[in-house]
Protein backbone atom coordinates (compact mmCIF):
# COMPACT_ATOMS: atom_id res chain seq x y z
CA UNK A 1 99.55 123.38 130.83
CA UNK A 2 98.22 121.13 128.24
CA UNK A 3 99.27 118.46 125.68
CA UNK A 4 97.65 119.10 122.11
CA UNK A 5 97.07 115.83 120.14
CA UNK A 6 96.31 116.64 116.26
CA UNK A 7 93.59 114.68 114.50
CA UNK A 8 94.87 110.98 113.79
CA UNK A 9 93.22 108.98 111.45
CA UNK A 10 93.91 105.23 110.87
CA UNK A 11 91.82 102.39 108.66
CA UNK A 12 90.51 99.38 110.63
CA UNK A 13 88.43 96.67 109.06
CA UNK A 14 85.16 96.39 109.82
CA UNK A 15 82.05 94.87 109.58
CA UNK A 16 79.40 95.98 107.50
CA UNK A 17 77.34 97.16 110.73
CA UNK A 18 80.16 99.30 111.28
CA UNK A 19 80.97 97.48 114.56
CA UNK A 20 85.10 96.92 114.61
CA UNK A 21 86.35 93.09 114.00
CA UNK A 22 89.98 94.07 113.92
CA UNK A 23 92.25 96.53 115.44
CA UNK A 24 95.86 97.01 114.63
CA UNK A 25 96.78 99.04 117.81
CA UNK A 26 95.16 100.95 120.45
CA UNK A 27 92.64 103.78 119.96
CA UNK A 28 91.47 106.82 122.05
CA UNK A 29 87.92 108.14 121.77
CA UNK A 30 86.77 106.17 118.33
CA UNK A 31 84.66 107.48 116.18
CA UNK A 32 83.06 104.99 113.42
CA UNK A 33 82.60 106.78 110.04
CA UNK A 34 80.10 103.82 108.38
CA UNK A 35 80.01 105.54 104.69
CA UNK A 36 84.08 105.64 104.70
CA UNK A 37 84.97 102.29 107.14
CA UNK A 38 87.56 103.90 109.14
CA UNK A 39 88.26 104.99 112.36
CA UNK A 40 88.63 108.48 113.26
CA UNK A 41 90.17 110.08 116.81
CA UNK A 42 89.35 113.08 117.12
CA UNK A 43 91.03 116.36 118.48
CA UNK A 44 91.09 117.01 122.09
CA UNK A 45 93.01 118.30 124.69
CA UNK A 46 95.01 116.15 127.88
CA UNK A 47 95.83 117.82 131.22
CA UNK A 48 99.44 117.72 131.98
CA UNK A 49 98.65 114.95 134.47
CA UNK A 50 98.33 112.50 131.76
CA UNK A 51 100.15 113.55 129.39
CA UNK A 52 103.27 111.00 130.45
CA UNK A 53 100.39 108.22 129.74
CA UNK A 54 99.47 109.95 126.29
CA UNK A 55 103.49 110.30 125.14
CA UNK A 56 103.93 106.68 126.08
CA UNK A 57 101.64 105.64 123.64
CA UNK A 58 102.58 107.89 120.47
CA UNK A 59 104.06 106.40 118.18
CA UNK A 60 102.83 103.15 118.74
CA UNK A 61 99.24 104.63 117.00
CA UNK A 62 98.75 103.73 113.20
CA UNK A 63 98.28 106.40 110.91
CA UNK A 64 99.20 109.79 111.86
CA UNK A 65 101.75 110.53 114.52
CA UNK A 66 100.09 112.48 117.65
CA UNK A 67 102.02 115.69 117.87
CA UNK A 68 104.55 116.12 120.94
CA UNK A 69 105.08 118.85 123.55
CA UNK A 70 106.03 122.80 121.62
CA UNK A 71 104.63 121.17 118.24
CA UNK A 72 100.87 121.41 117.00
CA UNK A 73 99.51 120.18 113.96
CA UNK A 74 95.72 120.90 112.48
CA UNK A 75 94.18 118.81 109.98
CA UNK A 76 91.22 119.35 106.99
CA UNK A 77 88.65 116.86 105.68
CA UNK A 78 86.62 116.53 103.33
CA UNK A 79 83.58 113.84 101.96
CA UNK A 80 81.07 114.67 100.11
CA UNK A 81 78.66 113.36 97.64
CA UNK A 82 80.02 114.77 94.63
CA UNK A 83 83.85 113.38 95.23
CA UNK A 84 82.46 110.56 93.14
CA UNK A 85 83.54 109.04 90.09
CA UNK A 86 82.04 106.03 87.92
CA UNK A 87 84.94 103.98 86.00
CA UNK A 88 85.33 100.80 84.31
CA UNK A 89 88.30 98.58 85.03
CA UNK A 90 90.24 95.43 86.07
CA UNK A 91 93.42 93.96 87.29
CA UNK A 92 95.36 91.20 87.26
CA UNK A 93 96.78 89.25 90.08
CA UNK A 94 99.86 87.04 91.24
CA UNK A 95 100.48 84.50 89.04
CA UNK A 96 97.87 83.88 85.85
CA UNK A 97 95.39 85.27 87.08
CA UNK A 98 93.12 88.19 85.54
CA UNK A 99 89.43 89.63 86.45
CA UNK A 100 87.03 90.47 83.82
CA UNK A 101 86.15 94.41 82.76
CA UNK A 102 83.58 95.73 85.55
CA UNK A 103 82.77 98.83 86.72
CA UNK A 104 82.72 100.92 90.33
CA UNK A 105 80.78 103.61 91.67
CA UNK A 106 84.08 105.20 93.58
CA UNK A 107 83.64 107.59 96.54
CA UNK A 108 87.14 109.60 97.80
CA UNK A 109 87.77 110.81 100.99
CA UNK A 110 90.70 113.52 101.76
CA UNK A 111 92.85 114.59 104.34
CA UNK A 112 95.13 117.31 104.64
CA UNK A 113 97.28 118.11 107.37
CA UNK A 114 99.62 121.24 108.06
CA UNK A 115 100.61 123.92 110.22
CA UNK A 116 98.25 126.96 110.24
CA UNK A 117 98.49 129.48 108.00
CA UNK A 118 99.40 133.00 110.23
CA UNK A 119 97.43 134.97 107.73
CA UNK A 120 93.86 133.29 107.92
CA UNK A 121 94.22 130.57 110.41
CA UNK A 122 93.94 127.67 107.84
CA UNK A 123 95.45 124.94 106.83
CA UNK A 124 93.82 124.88 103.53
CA UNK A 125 90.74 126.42 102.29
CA UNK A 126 87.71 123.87 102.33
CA UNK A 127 86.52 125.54 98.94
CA UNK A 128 89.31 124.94 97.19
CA UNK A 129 90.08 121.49 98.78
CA UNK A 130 86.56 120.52 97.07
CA UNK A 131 87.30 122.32 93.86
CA UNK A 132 90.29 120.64 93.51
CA UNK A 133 89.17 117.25 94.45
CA UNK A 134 86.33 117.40 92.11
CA UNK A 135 88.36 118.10 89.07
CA UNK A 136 90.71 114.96 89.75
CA UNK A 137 87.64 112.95 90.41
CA UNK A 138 86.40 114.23 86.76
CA UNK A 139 89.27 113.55 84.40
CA UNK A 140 88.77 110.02 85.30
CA UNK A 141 84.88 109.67 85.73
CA UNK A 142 83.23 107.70 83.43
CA UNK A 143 86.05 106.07 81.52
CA UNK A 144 87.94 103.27 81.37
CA UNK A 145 91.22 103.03 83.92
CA UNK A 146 94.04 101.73 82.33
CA UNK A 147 97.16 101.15 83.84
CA UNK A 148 100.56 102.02 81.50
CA UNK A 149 103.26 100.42 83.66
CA UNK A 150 101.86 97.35 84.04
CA UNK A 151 104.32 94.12 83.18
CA UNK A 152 101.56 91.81 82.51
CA UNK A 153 98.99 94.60 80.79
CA UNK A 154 100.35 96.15 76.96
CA UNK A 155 98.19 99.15 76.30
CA UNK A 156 98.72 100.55 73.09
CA UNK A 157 97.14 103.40 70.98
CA UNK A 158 96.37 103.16 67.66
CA UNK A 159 94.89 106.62 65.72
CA UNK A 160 91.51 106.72 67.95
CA UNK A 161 91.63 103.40 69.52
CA UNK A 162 93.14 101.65 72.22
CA UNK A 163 94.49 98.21 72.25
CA UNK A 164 94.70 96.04 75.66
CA UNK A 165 96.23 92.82 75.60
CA UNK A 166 96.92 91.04 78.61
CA UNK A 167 99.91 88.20 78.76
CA UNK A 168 100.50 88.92 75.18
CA UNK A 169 97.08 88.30 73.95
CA UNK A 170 94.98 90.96 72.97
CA UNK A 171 91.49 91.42 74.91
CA UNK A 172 90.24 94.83 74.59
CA UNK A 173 90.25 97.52 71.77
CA UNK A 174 88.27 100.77 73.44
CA UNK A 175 87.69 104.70 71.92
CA UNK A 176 91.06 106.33 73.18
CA UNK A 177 88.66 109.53 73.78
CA UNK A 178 87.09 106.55 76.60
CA UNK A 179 89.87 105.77 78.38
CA UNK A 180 92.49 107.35 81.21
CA UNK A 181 95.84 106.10 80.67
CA UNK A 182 97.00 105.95 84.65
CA UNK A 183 100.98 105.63 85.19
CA UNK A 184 100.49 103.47 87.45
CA UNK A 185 100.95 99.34 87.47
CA UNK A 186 97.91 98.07 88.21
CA UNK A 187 94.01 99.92 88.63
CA UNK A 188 93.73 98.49 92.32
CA UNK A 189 91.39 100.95 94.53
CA UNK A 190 95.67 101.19 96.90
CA UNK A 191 97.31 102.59 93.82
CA UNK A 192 94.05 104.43 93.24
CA UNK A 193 94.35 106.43 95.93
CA UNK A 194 98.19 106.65 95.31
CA UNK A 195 97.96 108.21 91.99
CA UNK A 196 94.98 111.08 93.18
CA UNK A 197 96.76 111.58 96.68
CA UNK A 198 100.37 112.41 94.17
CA UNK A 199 98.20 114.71 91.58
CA UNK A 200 96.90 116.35 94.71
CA UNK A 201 99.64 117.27 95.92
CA UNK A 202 101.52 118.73 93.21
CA UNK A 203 98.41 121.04 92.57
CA UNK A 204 99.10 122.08 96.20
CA UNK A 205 101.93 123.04 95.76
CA UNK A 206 100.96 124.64 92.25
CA UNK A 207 99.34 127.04 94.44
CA UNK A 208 102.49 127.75 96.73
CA UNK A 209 100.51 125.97 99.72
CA UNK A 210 104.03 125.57 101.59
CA UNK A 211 102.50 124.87 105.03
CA UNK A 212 101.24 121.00 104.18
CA UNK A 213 102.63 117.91 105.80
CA UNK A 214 100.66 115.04 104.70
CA UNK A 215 98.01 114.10 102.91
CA UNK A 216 95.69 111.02 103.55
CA UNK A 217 93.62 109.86 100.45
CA UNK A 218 90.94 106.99 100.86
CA UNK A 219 89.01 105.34 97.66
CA UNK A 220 86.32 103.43 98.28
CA UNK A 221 85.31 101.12 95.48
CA UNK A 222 82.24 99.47 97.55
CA UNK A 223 80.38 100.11 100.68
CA UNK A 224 82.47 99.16 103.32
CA UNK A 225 85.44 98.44 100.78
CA UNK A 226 88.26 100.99 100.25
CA UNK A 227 92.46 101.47 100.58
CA UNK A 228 94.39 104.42 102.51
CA UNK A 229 97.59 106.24 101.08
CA UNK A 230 99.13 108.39 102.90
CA UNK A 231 102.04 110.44 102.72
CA UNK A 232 104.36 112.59 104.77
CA UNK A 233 106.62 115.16 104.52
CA UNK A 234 109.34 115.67 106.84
């Protein structure tokens, strides 16, 4: 008899040699992805004799939940070098203040997690994963990110242009056709990852993919320097 343990993936901080500086909670097996910053443990398989060690500690494991006794969950990745995209932006923060307009090279990361499909034995198809990853990363490549429900930031179209004031004073006029208007409240690499992890999913589920649990989305605005969302269904 054995105890199955799904891929868990949590976000440490690190240094920028990749060795770890800060944990929030203990980790089996680590393996350091350098390109991403995170921490990933990977699948494996515990006798029976240690399993009462292994259940003591789930839950107590950031991230993803390992999977108990009669359940088993699978999980998909994918990181490649053309889930890239190259956008302008900034964002205020708490108080008065408010960076200048800057751009990032962004890289994405993607998880998906569900049961297995009967059929083919998948959780998702890798292909499509990509496909679908790439198109996200392409309505928003090369433009500026603007954020519409921001209480500090007014964006406003006018004909062909954009308007951007900030605190009531106007900064920025841009071409409308070079800009993504983002519903989210500010264009920080967390609500990022928020907003591509949501459109994600609902193409997902545009495809009747019923068998998906979670997603994990990472966005990585810098070498070494990116956020986590992730989400669960349950």
């Amino acid at each position: 008899m054995t105890l199955h343990i799904a891929n868990v993936s949590a976000t440490y901080r690190t240094s920028h040699v990749g060795r770890i500086i800060q944990a929030d909670g203990p980790v089996i097996g680590p393996y350091m992805s350098r390109a991403i910053g995170t921490i990933q443990i990977q699948q494996r398989m515990v006798t029976a004799a240690s399993a009462a060690s292994v259940a003591a500690m789930s839950g107590t494991m950031p991230g993803r939940r390992m999977a108990r006794s009669g359940s088993s969950t699978f999980s998909v990745s994918v990181s490649k070098d053309d889930l890239v995209f190259s956008s302008a932006h900034f964002i205020t923060f708490a108080g008065h203040r408010c960076e200048g307009l800057h751009g990032h090279n962004y890289r994405v990361r993607v998880t998906v997690e569900g049961a297995l499909n009967a059929e083919d034995g998948l959780v998702f198809d890798f292909l499509e994963l990509k496909r679908l990853m790439r198109q996200l990363c392409e309505e928003i490549d090369h433009l500026v990110l603007l954020p519409m429900r921001s209480s500090r930031i007014t964006v406003a179209e006018a004909g062909d242009a954009v308007h951007v004031s900030v605190d009531g004073v106007r900064r920025y006029t841009f071409p409308r056709a070079d800009c993504a208007l983002l519903p989210i409240q500010n264009t920080t690499v967390e609500l990022l990852a928020q907003y591509l992890s949501t459109k994600l999913e609902a193409a997902i589920a545009s495809q009747g993919a019923h068998n998906i649990s979670g997603i994990e989305m990472e966005v990585e605005e810098n070498f070494g320097q990116s956020a986590v969302f992730a989400s669960q269904r349950r």
